[in-house]
N, C-alpha and C. Protein backbone atom coordinates (compact mmCIF):
# COMPACT_ATOMS: atom_id res chain seq x y z
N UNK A 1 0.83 -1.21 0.00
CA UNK A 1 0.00 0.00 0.00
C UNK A 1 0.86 1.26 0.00
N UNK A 2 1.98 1.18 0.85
CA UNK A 2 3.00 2.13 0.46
C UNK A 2 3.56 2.77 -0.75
N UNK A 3 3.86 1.87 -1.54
CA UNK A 3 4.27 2.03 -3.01
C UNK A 3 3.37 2.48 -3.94
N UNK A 4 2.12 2.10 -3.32
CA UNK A 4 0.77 2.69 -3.98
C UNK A 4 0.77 4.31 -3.94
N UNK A 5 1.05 4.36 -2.47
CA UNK A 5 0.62 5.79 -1.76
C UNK A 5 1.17 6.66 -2.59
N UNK A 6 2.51 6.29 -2.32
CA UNK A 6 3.63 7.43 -2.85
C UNK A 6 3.68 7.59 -4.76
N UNK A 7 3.32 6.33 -5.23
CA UNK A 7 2.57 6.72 -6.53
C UNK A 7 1.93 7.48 -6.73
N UNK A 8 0.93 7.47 -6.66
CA UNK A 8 -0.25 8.59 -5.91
C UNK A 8 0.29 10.02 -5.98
N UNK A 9 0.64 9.82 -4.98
CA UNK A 9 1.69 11.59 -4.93
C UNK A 9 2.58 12.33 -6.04
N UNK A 10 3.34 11.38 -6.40
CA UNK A 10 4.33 11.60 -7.40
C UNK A 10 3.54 11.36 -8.85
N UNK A 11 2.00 10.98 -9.28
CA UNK A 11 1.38 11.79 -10.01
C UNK A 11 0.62 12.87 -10.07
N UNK A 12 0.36 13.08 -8.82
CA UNK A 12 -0.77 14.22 -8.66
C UNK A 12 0.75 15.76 -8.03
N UNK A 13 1.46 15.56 -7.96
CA UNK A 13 2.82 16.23 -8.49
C UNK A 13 3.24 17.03 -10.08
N UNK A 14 2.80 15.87 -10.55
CA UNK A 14 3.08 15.66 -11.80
C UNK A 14 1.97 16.14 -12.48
N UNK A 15 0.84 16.21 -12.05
CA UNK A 15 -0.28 16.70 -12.95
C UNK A 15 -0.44 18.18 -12.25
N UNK A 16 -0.12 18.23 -11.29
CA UNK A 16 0.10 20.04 -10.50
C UNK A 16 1.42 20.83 -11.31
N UNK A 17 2.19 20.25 -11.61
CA UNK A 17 3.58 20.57 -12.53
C UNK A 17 2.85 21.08 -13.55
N UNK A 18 2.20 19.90 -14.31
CA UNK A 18 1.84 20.14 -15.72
C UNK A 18 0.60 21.12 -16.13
N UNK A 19 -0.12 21.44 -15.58
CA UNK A 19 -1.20 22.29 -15.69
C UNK A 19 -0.69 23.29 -15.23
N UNK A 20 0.16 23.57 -14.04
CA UNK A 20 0.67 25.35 -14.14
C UNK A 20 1.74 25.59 -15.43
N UNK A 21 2.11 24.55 -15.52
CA UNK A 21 2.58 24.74 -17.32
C UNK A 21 2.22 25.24 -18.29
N UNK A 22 1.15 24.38 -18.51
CA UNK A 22 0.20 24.74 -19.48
C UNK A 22 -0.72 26.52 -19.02
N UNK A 23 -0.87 26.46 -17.95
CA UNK A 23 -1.59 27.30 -17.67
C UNK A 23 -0.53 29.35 -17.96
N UNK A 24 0.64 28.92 -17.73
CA UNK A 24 1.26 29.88 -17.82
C UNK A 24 1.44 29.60 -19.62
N UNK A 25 1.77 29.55 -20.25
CA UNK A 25 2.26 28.99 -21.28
C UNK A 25 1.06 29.87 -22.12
N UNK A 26 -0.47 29.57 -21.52
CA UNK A 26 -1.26 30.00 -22.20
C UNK A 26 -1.33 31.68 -21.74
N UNK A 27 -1.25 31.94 -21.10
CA UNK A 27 -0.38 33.89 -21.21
C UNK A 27 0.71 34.08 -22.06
N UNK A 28 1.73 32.93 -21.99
CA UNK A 28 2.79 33.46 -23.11
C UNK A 28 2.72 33.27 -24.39
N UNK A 29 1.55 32.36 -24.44
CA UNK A 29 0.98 32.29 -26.27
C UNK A 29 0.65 33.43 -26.96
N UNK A 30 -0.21 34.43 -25.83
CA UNK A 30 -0.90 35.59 -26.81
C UNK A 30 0.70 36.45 -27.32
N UNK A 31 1.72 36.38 -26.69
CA UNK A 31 2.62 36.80 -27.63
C UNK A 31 3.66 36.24 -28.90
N UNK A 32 3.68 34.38 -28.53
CA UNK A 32 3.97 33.43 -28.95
C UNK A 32 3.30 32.33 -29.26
N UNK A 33 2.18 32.33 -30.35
CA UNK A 33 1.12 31.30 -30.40
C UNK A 33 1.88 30.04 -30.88
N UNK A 34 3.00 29.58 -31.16
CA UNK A 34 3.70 28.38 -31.00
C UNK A 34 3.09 27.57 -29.25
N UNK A 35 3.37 28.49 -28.28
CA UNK A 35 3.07 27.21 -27.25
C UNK A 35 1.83 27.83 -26.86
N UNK A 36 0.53 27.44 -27.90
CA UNK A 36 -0.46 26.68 -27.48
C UNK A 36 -0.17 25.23 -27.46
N UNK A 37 0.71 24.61 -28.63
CA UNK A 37 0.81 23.25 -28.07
C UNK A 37 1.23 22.88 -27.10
N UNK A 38 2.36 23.87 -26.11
CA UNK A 38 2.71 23.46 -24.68
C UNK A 38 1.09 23.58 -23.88
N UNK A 39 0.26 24.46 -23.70
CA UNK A 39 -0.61 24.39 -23.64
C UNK A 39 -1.51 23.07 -23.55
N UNK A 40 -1.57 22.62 -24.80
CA UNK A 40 -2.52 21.21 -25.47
C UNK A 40 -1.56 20.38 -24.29
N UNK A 41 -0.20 19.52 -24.79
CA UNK A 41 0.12 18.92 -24.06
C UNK A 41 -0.12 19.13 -22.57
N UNK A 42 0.37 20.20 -22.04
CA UNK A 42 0.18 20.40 -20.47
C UNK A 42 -0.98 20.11 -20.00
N UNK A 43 -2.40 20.17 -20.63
CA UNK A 43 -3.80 20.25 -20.00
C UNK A 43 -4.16 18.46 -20.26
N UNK A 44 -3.39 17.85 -21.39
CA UNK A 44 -3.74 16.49 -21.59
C UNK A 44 -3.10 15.71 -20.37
N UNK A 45 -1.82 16.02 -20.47
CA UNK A 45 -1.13 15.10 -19.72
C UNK A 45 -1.05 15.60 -18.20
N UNK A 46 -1.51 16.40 -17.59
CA UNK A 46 -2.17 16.66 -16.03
C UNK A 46 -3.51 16.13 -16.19
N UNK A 47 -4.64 15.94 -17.00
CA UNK A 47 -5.65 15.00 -16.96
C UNK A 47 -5.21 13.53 -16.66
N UNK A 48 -3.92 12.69 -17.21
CA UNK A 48 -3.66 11.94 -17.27
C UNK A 48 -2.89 11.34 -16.53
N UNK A 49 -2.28 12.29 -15.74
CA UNK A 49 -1.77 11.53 -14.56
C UNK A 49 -3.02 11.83 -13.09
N UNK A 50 -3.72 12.73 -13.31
CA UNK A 50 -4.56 12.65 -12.09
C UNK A 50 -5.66 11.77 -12.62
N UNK A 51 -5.66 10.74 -13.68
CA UNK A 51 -6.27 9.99 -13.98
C UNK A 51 -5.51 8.75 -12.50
N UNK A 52 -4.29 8.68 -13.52
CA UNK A 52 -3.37 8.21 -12.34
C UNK A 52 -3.37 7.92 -10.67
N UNK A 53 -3.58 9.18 -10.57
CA UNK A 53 -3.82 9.26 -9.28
C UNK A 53 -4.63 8.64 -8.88
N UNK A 54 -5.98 8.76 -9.22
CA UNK A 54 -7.52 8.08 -9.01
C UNK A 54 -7.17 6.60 -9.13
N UNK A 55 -6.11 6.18 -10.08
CA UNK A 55 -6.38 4.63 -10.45
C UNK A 55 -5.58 3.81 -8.68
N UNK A 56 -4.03 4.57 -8.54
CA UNK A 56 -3.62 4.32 -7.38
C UNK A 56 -4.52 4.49 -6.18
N UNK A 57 -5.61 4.94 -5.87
CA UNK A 57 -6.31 5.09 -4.73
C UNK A 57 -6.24 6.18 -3.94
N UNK A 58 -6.42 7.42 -4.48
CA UNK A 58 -6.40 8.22 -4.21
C UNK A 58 -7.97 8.88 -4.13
N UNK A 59 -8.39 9.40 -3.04
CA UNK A 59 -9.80 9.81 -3.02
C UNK A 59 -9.67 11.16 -4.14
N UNK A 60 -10.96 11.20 -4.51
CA UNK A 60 -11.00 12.12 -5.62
C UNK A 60 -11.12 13.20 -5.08
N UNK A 61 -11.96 13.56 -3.85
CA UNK A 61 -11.90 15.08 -3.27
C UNK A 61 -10.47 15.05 -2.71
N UNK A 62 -9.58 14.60 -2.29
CA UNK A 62 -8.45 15.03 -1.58
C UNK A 62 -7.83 15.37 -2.86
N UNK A 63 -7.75 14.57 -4.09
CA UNK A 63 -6.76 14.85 -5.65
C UNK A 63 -7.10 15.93 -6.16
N UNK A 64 -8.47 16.09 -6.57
CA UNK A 64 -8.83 17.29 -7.02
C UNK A 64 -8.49 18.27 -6.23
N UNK A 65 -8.62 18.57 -4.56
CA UNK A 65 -8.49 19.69 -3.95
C UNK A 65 -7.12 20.18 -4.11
N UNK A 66 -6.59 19.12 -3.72
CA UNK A 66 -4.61 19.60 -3.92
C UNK A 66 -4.51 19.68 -5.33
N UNK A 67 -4.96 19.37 -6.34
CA UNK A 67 -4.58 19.24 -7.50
C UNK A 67 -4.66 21.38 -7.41
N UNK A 68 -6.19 21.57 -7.24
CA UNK A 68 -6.48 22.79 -7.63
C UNK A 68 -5.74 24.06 -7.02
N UNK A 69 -6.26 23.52 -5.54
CA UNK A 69 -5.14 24.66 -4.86
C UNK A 69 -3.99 24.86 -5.20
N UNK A 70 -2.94 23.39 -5.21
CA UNK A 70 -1.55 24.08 -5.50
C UNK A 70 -1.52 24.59 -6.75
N UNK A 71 -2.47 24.28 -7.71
CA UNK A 71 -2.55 24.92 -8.84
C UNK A 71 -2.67 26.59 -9.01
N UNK A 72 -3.60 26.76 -8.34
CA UNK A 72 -3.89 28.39 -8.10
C UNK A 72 -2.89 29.02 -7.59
N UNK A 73 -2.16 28.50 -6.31
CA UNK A 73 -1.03 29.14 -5.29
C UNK A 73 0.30 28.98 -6.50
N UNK A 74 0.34 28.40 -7.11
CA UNK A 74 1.48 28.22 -7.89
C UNK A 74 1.41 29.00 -9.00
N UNK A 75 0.00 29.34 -9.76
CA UNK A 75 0.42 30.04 -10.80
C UNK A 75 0.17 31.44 -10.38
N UNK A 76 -0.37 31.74 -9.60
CA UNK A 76 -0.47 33.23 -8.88
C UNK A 76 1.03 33.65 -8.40
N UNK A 77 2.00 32.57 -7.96
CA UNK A 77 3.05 33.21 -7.57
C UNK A 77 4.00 33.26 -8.69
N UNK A 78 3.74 32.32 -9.59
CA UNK A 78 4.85 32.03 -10.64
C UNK A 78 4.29 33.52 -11.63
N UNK A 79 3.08 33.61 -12.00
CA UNK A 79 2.74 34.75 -12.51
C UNK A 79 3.35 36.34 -12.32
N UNK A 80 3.20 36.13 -10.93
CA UNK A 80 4.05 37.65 -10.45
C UNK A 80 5.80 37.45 -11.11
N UNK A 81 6.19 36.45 -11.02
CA UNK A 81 7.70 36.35 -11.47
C UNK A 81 7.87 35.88 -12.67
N UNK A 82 7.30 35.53 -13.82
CA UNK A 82 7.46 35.78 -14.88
C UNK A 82 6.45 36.71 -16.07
N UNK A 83 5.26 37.51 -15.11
CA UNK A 83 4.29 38.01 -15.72
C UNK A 83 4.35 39.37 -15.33
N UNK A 84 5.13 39.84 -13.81
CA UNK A 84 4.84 40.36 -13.24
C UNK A 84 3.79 40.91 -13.48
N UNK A 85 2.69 40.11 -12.77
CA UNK A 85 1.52 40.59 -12.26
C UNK A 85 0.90 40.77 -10.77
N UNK A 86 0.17 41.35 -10.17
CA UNK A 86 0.24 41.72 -8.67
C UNK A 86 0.09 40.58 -8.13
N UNK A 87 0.79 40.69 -6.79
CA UNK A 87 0.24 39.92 -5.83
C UNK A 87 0.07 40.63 -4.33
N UNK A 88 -1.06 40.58 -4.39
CA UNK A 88 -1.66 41.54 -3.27
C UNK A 88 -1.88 40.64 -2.08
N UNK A 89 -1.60 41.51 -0.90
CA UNK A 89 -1.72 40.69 0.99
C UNK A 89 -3.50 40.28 0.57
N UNK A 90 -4.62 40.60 0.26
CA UNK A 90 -6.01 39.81 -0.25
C UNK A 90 -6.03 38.77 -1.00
N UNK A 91 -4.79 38.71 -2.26
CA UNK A 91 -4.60 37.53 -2.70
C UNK A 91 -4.32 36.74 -1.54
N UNK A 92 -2.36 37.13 -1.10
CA UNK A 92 -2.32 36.12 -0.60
C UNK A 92 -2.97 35.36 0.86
N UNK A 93 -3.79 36.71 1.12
CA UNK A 93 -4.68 35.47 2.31
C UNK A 93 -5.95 34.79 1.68
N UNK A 94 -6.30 34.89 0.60
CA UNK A 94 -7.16 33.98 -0.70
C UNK A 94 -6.40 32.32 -0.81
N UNK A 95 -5.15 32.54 -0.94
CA UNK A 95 -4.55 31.53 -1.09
C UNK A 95 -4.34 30.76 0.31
N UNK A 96 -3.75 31.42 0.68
CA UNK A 96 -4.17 30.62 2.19
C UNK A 96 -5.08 29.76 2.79
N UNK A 97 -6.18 30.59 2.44
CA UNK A 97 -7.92 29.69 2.77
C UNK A 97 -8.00 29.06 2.11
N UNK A 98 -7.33 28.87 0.75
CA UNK A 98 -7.82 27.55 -0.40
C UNK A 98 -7.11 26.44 -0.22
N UNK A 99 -5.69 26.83 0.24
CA UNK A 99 -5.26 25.69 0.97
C UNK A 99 -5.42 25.33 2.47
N UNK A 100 -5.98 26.09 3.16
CA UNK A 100 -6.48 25.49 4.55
C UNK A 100 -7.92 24.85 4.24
N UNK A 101 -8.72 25.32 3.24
CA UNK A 101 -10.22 24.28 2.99
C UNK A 101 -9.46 23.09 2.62
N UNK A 102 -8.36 23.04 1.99
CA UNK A 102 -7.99 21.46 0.94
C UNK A 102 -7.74 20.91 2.04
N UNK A 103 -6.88 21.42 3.06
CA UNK A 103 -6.30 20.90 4.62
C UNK A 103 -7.15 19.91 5.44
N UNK A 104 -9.06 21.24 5.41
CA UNK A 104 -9.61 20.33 6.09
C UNK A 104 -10.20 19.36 5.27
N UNK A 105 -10.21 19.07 4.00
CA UNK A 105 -10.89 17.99 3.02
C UNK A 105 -9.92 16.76 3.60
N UNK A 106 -8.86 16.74 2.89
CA UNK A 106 -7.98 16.08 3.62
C UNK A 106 -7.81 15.11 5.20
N UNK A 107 -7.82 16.04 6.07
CA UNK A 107 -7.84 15.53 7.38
C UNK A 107 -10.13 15.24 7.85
N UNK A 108 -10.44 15.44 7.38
CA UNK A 108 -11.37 15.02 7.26
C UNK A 108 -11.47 13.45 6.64
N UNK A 109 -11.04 13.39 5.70
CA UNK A 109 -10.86 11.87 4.78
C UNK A 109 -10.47 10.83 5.73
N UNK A 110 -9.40 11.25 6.41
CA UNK A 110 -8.68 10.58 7.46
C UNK A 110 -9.90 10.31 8.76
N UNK A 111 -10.58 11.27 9.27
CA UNK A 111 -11.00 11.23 10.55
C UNK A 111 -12.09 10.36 10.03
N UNK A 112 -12.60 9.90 9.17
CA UNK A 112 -13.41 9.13 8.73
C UNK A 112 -13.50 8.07 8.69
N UNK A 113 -11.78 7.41 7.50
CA UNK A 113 -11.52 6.11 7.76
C UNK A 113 -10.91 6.04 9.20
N UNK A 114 -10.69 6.56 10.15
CA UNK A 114 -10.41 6.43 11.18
C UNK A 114 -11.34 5.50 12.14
N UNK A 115 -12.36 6.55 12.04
CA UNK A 115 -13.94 5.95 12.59
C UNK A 115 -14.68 4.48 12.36
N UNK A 116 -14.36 4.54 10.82
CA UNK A 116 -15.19 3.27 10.24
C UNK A 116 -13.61 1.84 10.44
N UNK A 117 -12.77 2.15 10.68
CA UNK A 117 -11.58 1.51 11.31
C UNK A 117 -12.52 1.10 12.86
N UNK A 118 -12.70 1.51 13.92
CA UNK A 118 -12.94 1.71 14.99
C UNK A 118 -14.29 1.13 15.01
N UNK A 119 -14.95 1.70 14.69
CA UNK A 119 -16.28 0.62 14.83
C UNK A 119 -17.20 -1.13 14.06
């Protein structure tokens, strides 16, 4: 189950990689429409490993949540440093809460199988 786990992780990594890829990529198209195909690829192949993810056993609200959040927190910061675009103290306590909701999705998942463990 270990080897499972950490599978798991190291695609939903991999599909958080690839969609802020793609996702930046698609700002640098409107000046370079060559990488819409970084684009195409990036949005296929982060579908495809958080396909991944799901197949290793990964609950789908915990994948999707981390998938999204670090998605957002990552291209909001990567944005300011290669877009420079703002990042405002409202952003970043926006980001904060999106990863403290994923936090409690997460530890929620847990306190659950915990329970149904126990009884």
């Amino acid at each position: 189950m270990r080897k499972q786990a950490l599978t798991a992780w190291l695609f939903l990594v991999g599909a958080i990689l690839l969609e802020v890829t793609a996702t930046l990529s698609m700002k640098a198209a409107l000046e370079v429409p060559a990488l819409y195909a970084l684009v195409a690829v990036g949005y296929l192949g982060s579908f495809a490993c958080l396909t991944m993810v799901l197949r290793a056993g990964m609950a789908l609200g915990v994948a999707y949540g981390i998938w999204g959040a670090a998605g957002v927190a990552l291209t909001a910061l990567l944005s300011t440093l290669l877009f420079s675009e703002p990042l405002t103290a409202l952003m970043g306590v926006g980001i904060v809460l999106v990863i403290g909701g994923v936090l409690c999705v997460e530890l929620g998942t847990h306190v659950k199988h915990e329970n149904k463990a126990v009884a």
